[in-house]
N, C-alpha and C. Protein backbone atom coordinates (compact mmCIF):
# COMPACT_ATOMS: atom_id res chain seq x y z
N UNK A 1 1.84 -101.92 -31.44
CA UNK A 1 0.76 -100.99 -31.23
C UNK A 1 -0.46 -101.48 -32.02
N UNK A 2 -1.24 -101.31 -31.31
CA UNK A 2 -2.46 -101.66 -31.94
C UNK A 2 -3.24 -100.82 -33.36
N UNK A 3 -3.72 -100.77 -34.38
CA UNK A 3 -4.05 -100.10 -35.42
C UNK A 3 -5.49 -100.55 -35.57
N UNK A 4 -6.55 -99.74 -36.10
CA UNK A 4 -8.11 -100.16 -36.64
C UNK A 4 -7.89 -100.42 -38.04
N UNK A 5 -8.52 -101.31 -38.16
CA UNK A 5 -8.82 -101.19 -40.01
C UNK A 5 -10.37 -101.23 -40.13
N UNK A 6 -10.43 -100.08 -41.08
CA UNK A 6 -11.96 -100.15 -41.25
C UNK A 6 -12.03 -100.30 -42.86
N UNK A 7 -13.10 -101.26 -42.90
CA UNK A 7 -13.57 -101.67 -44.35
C UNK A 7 -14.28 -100.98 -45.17
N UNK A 8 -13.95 -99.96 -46.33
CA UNK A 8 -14.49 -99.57 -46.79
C UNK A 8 -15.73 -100.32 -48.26
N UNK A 9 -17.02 -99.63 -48.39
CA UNK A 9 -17.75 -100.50 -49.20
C UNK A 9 -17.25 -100.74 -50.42
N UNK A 10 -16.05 -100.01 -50.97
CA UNK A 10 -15.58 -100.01 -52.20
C UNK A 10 -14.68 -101.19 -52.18
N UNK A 11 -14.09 -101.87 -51.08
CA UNK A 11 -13.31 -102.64 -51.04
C UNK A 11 -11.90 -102.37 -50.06
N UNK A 12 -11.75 -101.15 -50.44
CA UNK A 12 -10.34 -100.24 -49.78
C UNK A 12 -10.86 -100.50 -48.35
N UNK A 13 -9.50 -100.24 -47.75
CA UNK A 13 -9.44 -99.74 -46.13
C UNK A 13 -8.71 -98.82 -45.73
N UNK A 14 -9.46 -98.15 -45.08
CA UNK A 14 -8.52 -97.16 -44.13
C UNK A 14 -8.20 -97.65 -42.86
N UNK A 15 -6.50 -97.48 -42.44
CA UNK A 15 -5.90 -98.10 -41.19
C UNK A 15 -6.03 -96.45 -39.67
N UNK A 16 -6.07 -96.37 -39.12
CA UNK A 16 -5.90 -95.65 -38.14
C UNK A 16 -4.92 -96.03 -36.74
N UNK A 17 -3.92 -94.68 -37.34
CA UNK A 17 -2.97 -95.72 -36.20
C UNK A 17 -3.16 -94.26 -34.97
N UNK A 18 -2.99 -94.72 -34.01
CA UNK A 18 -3.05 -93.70 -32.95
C UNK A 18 -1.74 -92.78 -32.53
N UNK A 19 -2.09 -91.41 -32.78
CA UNK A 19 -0.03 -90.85 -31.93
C UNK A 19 0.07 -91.42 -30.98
N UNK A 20 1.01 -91.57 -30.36
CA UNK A 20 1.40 -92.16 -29.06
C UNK A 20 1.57 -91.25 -28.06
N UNK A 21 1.50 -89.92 -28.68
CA UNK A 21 1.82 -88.82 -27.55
C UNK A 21 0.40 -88.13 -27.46
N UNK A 22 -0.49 -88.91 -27.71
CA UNK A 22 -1.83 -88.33 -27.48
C UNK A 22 -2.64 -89.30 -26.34
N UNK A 23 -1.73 -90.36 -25.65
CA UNK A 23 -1.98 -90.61 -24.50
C UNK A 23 -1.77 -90.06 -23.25
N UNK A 24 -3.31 -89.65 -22.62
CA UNK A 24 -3.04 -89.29 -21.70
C UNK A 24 -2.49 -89.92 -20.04
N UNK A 25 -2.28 -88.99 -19.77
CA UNK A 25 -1.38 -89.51 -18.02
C UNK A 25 -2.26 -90.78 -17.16
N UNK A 26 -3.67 -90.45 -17.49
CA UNK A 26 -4.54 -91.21 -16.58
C UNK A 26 -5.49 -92.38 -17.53
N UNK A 27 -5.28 -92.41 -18.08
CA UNK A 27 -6.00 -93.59 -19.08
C UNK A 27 -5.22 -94.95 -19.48
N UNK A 28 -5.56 -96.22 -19.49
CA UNK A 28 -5.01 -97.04 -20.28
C UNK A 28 -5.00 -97.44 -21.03
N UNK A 29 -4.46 -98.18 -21.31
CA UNK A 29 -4.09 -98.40 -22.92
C UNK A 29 -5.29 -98.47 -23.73
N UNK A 30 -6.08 -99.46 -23.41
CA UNK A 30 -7.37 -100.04 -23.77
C UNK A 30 -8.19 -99.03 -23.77
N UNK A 31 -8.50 -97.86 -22.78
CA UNK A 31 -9.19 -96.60 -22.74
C UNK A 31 -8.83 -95.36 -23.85
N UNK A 32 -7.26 -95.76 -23.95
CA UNK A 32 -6.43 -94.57 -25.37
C UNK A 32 -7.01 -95.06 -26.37
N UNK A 33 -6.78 -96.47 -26.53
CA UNK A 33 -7.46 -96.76 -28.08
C UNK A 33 -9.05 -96.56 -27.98
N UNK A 34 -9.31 -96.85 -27.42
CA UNK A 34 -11.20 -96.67 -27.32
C UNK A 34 -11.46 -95.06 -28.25
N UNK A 35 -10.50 -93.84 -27.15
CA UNK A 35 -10.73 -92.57 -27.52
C UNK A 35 -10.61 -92.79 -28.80
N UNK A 36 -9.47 -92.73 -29.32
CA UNK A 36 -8.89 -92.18 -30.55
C UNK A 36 -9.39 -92.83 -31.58
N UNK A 37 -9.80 -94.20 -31.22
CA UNK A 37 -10.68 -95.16 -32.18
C UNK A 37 -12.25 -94.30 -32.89
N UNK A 38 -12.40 -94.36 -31.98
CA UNK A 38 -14.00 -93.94 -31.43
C UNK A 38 -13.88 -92.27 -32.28
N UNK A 39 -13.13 -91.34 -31.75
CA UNK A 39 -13.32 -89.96 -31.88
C UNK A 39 -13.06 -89.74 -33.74
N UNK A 40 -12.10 -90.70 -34.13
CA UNK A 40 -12.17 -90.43 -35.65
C UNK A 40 -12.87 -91.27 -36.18
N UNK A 41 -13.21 -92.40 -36.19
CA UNK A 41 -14.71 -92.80 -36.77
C UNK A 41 -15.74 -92.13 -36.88
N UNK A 42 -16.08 -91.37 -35.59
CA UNK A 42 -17.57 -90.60 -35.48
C UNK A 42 -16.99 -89.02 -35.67
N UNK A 43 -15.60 -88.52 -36.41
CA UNK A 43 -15.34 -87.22 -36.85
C UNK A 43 -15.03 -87.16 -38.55
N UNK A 44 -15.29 -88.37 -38.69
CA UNK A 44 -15.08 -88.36 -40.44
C UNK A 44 -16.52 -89.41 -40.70
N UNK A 45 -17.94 -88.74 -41.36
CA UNK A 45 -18.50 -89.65 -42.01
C UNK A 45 -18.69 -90.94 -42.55
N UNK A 46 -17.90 -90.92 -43.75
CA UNK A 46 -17.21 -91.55 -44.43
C UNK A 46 -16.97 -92.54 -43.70
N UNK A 47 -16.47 -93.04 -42.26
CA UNK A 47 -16.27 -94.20 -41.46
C UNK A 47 -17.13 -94.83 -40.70
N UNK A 48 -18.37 -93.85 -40.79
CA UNK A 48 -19.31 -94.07 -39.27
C UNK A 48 -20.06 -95.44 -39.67
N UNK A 49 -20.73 -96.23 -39.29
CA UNK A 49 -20.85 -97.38 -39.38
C UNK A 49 -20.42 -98.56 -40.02
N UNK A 50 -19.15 -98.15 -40.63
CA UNK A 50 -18.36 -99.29 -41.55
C UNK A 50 -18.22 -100.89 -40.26
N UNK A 51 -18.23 -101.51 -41.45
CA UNK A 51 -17.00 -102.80 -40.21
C UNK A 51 -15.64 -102.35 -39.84
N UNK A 52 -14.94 -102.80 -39.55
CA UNK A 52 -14.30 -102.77 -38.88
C UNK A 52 -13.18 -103.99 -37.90
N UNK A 53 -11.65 -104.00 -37.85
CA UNK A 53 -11.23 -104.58 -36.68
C UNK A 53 -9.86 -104.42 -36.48
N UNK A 54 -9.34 -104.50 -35.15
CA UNK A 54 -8.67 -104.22 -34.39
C UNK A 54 -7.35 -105.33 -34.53
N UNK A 55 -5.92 -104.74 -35.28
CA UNK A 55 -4.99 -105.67 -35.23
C UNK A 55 -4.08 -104.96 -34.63
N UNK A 56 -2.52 -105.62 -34.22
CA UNK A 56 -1.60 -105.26 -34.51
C UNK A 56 -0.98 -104.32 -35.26
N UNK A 57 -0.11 -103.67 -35.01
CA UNK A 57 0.62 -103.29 -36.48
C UNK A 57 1.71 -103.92 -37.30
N UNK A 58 2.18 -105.28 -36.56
CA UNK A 58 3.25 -106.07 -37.32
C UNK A 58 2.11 -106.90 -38.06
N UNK A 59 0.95 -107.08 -38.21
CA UNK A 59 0.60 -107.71 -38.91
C UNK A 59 0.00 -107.10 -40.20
N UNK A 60 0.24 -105.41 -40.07
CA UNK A 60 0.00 -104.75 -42.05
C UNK A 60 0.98 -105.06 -42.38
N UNK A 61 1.00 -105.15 -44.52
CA UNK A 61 2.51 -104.92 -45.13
C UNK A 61 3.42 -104.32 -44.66
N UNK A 62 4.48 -105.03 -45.00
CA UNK A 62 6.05 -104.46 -44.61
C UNK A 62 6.02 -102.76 -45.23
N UNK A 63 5.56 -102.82 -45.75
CA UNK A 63 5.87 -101.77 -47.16
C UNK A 63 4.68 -101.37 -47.18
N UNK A 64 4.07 -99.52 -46.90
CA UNK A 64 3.31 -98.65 -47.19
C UNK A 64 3.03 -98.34 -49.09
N UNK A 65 3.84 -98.83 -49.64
CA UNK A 65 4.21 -97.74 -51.02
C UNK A 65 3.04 -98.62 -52.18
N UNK A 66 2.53 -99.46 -51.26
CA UNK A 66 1.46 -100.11 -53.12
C UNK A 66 -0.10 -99.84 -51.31
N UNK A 67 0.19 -99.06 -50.60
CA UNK A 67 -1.70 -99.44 -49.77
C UNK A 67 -2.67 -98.72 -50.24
N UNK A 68 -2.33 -98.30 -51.76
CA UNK A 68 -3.83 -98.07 -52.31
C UNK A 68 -4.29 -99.61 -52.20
N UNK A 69 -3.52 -100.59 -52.58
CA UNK A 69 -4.33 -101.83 -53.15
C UNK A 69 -3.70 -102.60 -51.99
N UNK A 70 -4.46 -101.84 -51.01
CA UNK A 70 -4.92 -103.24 -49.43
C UNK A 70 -6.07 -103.86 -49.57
N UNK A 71 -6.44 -104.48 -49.36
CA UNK A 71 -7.78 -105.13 -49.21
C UNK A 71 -8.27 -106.08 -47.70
N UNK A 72 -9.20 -106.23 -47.73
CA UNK A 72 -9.28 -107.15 -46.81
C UNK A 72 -9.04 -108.22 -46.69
N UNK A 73 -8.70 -109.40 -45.62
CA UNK A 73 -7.96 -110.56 -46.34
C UNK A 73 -9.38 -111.55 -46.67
N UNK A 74 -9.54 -112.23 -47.33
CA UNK A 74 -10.82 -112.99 -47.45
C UNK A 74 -11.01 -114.19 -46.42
N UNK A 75 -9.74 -114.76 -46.11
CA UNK A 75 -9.09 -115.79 -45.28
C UNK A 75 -9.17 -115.58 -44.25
N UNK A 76 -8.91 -114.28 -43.54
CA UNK A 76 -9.03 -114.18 -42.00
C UNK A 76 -8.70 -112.90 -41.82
N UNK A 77 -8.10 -112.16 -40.76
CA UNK A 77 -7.86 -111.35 -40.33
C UNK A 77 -6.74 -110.40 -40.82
N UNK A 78 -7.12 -109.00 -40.65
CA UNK A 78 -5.96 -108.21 -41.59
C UNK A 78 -6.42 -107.81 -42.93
N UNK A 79 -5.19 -107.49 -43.82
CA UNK A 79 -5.33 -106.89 -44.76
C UNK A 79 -4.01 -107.72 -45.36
N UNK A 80 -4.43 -107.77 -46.59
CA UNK A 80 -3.50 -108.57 -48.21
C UNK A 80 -2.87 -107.41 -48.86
N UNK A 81 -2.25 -107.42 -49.74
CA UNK A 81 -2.13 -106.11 -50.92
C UNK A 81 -2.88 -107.38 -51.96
N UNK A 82 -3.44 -106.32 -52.86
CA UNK A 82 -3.86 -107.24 -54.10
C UNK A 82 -3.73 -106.03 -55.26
């Protein structure tokens, strides 16, 4: 499944992963993520013009329990723990 990471100016990121049961009957895939992308960026401040990009989800840490200290990767794409 696809996840957003948006870059926050402090360094942090917030990931946004989409429910899956908030796809509707007539949309595709590419149109679900658009919504749900789109509708919480521009419903929380805090996100509205950040960068931003679009991965996978096998490519965050294995392990949720240290993502205060995600970062962006400097190298390429994704997110590091540091």
């Amino acid at each position: 499944m696809k996840v957003r990471i948006v870059y926050k100016p402090d360094g942090s990121v917030a990931v946004i992963h989409p429910a899956p049961k908030s796809r509707r009957d007539n949309e595709t895939e590419e149109q679900w993520y658009d919504r749900i992308f789109t509708k919480t960026m521009q419903g929380n401040k805090n996100l509205t013009d950040l960068p931003y990009e679009d991965i996978d989800d096998t490519e965050l840490p294995k392990t949720r329990e240290n993502r205060n200290s995600w970062k962006k990767n400097p190298s390429g794409k994704g997110i590091i723990e540091k």
